[in-house]
Structures are given as structure tokens and as C-alpha cells.
N, C-alpha and C. Protein backbone atom coordinates (compact mmCIF):
# COMPACT_ATOMS: atom_id res chain seq x y z
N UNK A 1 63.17 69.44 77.55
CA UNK A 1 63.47 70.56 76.66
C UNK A 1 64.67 71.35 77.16
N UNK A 2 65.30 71.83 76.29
CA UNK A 2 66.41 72.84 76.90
C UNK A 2 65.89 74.46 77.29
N UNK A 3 66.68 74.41 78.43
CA UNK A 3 66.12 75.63 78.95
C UNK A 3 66.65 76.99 77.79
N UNK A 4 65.95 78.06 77.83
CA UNK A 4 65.64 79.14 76.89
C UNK A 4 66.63 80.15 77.79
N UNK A 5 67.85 80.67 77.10
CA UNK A 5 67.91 81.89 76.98
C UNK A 5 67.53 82.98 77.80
N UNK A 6 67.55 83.77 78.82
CA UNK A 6 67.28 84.95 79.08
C UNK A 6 68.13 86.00 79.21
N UNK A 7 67.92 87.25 79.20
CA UNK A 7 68.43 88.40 79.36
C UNK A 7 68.09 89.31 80.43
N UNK A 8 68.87 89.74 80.56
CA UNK A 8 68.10 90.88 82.24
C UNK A 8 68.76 92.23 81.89
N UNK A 9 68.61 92.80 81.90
CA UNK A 9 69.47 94.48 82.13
C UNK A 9 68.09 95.29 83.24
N UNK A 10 69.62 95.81 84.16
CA UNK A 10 69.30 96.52 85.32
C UNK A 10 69.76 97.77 85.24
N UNK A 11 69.27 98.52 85.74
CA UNK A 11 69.48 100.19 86.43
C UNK A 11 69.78 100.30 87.57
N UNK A 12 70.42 100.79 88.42
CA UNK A 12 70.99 101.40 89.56
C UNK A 12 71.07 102.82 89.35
N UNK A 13 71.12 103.38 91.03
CA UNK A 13 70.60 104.58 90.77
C UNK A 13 72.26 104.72 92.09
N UNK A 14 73.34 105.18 91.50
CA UNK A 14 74.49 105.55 92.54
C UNK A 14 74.12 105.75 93.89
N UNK A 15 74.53 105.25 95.02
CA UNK A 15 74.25 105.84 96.19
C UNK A 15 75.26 105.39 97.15
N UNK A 16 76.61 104.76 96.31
CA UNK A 16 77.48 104.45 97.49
C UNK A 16 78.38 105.50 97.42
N UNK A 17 79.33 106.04 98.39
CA UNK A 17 80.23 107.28 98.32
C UNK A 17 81.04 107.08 96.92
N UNK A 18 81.19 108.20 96.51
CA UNK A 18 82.45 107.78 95.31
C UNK A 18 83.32 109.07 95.22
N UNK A 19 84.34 108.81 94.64
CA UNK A 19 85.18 110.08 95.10
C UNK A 19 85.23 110.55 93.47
N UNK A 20 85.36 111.97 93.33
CA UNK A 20 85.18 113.02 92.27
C UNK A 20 85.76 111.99 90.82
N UNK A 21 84.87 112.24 90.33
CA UNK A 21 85.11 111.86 89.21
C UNK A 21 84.96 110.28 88.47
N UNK A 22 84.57 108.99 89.99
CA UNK A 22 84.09 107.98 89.28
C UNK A 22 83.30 107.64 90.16
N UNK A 23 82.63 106.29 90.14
CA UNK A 23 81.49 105.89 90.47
C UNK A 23 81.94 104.57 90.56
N UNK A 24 80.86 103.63 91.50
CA UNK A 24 81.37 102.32 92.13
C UNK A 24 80.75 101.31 90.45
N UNK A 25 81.52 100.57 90.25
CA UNK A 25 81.09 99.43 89.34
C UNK A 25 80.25 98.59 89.20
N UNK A 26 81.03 97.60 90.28
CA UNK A 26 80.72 96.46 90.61
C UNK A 26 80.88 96.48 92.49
N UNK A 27 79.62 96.05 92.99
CA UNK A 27 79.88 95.96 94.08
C UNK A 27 81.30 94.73 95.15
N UNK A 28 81.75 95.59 96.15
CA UNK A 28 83.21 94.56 96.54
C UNK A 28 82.75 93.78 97.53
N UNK A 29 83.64 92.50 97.55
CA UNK A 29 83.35 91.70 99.18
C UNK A 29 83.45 92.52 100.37
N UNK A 30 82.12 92.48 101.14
CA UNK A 30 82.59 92.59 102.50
C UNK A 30 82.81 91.44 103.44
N UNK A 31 81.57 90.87 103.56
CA UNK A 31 81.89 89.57 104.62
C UNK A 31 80.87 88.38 103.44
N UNK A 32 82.28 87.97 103.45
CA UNK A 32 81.71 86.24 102.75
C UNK A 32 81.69 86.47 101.27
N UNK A 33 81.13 85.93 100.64
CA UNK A 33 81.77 85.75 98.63
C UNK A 33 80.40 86.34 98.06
N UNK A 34 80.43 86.98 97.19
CA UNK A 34 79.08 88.20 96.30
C UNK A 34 79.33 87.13 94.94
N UNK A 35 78.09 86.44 94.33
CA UNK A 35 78.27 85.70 93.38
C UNK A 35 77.61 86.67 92.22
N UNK A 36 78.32 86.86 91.38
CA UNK A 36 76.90 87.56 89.93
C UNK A 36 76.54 86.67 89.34
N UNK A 37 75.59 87.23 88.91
CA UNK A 37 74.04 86.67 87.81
C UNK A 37 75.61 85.69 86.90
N UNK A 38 75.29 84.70 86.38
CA UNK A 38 76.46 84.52 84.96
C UNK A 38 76.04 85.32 83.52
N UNK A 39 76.67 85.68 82.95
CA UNK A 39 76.92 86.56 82.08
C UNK A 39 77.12 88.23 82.52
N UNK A 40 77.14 88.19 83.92
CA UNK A 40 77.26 89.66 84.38
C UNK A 40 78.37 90.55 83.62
N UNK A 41 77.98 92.19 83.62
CA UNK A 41 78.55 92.65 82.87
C UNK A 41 77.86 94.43 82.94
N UNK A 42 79.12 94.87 83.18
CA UNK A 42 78.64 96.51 82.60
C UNK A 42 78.43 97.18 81.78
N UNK A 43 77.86 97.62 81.07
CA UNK A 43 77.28 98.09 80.20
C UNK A 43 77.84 99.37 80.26
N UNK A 44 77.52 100.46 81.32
CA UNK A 44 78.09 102.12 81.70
C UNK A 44 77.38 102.33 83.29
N UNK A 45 78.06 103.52 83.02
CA UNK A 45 77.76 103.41 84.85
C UNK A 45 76.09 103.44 85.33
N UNK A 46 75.96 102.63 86.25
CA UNK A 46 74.20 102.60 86.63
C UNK A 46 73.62 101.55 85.19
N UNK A 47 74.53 100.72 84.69
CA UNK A 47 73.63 100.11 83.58
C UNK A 47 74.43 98.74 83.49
N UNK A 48 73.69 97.38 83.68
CA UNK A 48 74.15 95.98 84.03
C UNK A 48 73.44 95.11 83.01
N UNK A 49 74.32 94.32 82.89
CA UNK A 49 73.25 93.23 81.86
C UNK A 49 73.58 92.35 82.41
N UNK A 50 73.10 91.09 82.40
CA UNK A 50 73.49 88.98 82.71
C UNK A 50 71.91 88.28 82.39
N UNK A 51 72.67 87.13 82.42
CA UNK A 51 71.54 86.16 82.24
C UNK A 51 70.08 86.18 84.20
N UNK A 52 69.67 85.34 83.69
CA UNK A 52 68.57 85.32 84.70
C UNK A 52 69.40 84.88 86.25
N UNK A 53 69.04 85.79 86.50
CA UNK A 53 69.89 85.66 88.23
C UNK A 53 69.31 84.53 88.60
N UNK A 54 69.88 83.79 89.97
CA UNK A 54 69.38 82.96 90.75
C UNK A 54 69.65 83.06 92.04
N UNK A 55 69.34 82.46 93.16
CA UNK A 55 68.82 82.69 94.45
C UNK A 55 70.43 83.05 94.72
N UNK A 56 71.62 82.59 94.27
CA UNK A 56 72.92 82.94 94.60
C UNK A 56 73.13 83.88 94.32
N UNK A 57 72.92 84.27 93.12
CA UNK A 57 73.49 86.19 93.26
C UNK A 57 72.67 86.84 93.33
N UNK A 58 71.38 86.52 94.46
CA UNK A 58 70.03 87.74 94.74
C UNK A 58 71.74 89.35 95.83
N UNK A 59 72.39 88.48 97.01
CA UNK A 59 72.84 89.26 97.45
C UNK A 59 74.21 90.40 96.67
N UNK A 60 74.60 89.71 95.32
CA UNK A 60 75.35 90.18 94.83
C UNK A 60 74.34 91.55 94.34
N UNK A 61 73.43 91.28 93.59
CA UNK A 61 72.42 92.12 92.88
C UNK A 61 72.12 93.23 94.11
N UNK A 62 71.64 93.04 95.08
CA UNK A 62 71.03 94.22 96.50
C UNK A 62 72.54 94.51 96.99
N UNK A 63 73.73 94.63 96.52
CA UNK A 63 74.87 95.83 96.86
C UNK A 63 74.46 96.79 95.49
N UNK A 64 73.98 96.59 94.66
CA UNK A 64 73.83 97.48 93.22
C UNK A 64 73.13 98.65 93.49
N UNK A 65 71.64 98.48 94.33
CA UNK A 65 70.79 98.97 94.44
C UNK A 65 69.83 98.97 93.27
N UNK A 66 69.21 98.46 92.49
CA UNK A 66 68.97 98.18 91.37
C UNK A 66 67.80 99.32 91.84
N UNK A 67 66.97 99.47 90.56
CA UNK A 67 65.64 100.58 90.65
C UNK A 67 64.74 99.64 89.42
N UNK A 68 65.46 99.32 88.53
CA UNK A 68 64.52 98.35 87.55
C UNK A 68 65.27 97.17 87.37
N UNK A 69 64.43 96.44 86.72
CA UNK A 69 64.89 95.41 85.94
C UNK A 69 64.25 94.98 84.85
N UNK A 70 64.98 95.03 83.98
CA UNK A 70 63.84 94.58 82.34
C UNK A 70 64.15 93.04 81.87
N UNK A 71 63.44 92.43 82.07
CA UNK A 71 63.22 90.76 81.35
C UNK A 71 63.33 90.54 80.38
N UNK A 72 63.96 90.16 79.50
CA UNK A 72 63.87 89.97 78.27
C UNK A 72 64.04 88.58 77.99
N UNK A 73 62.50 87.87 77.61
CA UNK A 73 62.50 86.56 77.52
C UNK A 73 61.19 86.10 77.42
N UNK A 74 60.61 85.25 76.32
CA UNK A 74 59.81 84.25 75.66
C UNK A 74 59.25 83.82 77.02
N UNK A 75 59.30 83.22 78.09
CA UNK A 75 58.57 83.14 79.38
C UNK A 75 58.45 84.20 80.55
N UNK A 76 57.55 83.68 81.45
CA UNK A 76 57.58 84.92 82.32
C UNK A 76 59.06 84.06 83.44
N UNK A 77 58.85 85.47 84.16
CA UNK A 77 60.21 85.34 85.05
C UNK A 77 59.75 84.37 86.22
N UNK A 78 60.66 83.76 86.34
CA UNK A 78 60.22 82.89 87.67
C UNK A 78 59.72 83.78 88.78
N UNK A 79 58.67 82.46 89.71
CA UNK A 79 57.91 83.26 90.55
C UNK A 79 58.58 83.90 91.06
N UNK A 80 59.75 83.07 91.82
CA UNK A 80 60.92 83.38 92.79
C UNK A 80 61.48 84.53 92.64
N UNK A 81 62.14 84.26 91.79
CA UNK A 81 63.07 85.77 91.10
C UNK A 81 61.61 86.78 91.18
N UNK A 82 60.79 86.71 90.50
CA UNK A 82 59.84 88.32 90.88
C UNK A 82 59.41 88.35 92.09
N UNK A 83 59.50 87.55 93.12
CA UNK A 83 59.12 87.61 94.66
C UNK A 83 60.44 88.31 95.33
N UNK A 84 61.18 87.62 94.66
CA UNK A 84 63.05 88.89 95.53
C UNK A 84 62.58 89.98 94.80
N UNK A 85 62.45 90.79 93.49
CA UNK A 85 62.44 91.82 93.16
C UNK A 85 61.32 92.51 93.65
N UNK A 86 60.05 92.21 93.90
CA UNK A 86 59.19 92.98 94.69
C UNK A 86 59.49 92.96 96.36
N UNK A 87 60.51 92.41 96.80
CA UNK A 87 60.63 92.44 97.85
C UNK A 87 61.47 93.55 97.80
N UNK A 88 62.64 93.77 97.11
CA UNK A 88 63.58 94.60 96.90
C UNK A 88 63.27 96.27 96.46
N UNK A 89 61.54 95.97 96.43
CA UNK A 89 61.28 97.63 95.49
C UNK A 89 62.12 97.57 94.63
N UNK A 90 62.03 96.68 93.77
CA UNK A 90 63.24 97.00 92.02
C UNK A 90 61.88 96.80 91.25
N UNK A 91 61.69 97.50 90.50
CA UNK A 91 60.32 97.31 89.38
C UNK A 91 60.48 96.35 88.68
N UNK A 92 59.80 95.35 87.78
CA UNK A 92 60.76 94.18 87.26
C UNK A 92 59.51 94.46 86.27
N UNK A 93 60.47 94.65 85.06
CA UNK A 93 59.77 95.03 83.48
C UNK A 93 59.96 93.73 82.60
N UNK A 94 58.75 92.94 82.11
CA UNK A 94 58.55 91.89 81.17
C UNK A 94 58.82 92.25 80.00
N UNK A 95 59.75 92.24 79.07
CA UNK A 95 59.41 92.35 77.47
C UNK A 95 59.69 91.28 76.92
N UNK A 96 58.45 90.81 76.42
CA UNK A 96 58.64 89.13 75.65
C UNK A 96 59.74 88.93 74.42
N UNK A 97 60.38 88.41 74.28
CA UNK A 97 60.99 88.41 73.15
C UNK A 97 60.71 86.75 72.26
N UNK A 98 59.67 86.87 72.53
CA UNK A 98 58.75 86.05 71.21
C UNK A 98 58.01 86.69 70.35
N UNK A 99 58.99 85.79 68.79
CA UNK A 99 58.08 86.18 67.54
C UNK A 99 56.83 86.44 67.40
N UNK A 100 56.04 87.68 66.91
CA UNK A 100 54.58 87.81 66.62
C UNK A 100 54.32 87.49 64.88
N UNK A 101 53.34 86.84 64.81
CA UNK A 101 52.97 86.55 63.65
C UNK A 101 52.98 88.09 62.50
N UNK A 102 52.93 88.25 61.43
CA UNK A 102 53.08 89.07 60.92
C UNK A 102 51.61 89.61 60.46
């Protein structure tokens, strides 16, 4: 079967220095290469969307500081992926986005 679609949007809560008047984006290289989720993307400040992360951009995701994460997707989230986010203290919010009968 072909794999399904997911969506993620995250929250961050600012906590790296920023100087008057803006706020950090996207987190920068320090040592070695920061991969994002694919479809990564800002939304506004403290607000991220991409497809379903994977074990490569868990370290891109923990420069963000994330506080939630909302699922949006017809299956549940892999074990994996909700084992980094409870490891991370990021709340990780399920909303199915499968049709309900009427």
C-alpha cells in the first residue's frame, strides 16, 4: 500500500536570545548538519508545520524547543516518533483526520 500522508504542526515556546524586535526562525548549524522534517516550514513565529519527522530530523526538531505537537493523520504516530516526543516533554496531540460516517 502507499504510505498515507501526514501532517505535524508544532509550537515552540522562544527561549533562544534574540535581539529587540525578532525572534530565531529556524534553528542554525552548530556542529555537524540539522536535517528538517520534509515539508518543513514556518507558519509565524513559535508556529512550524512538515510532514512526519523521522529519526533524522529528531535533532533538527530539539534546537526548536517544541512544547506540542499536533498529528494530523488517519493512523496513530509511530511508536518511535511518540517515544522521542515523550522523551523530549513535547506533548504530542492525535487528531485523526479520518472520515466519520455521517
Amino acid at each position: 500500500p502507499e504510505p498515507r500522508a501526514t501532517r505535524v504542526g508544532a509550537v515552540s515556546e522562544p527561549r533562544h536570545s534574540t535581539h529587540k524586535g525578532s525572534t530565531p526562525l529556524i534553528p542554525t548549524m552548530r556542529a555537524g548538519i540539522l536535517v528538517p522534517p520534509q515539508n518543513f516550514g514556518l507558519v509565524e513565529d513559535g508556529l512550524y508545520r512538515s510532514g512526519q519527522p523521522t529519526e533524522l530530523s529528531y535533532p533538527f526538531l530539539e534546537q526548536l524547543q517544541l512544547r506540542t505537537i499536533l498529528h494530523l493523520s488517519a493512523d496513530e504516530p509511530p511508536a518511535e516518533f511518540a517515544s522521542w516526543a515523550s522523551e523530549q516533554r513535547i506533548q504530542l496531540v492525535r487528531l485523526s483526520t479520518r472520515a466519520r460516517a455521517p
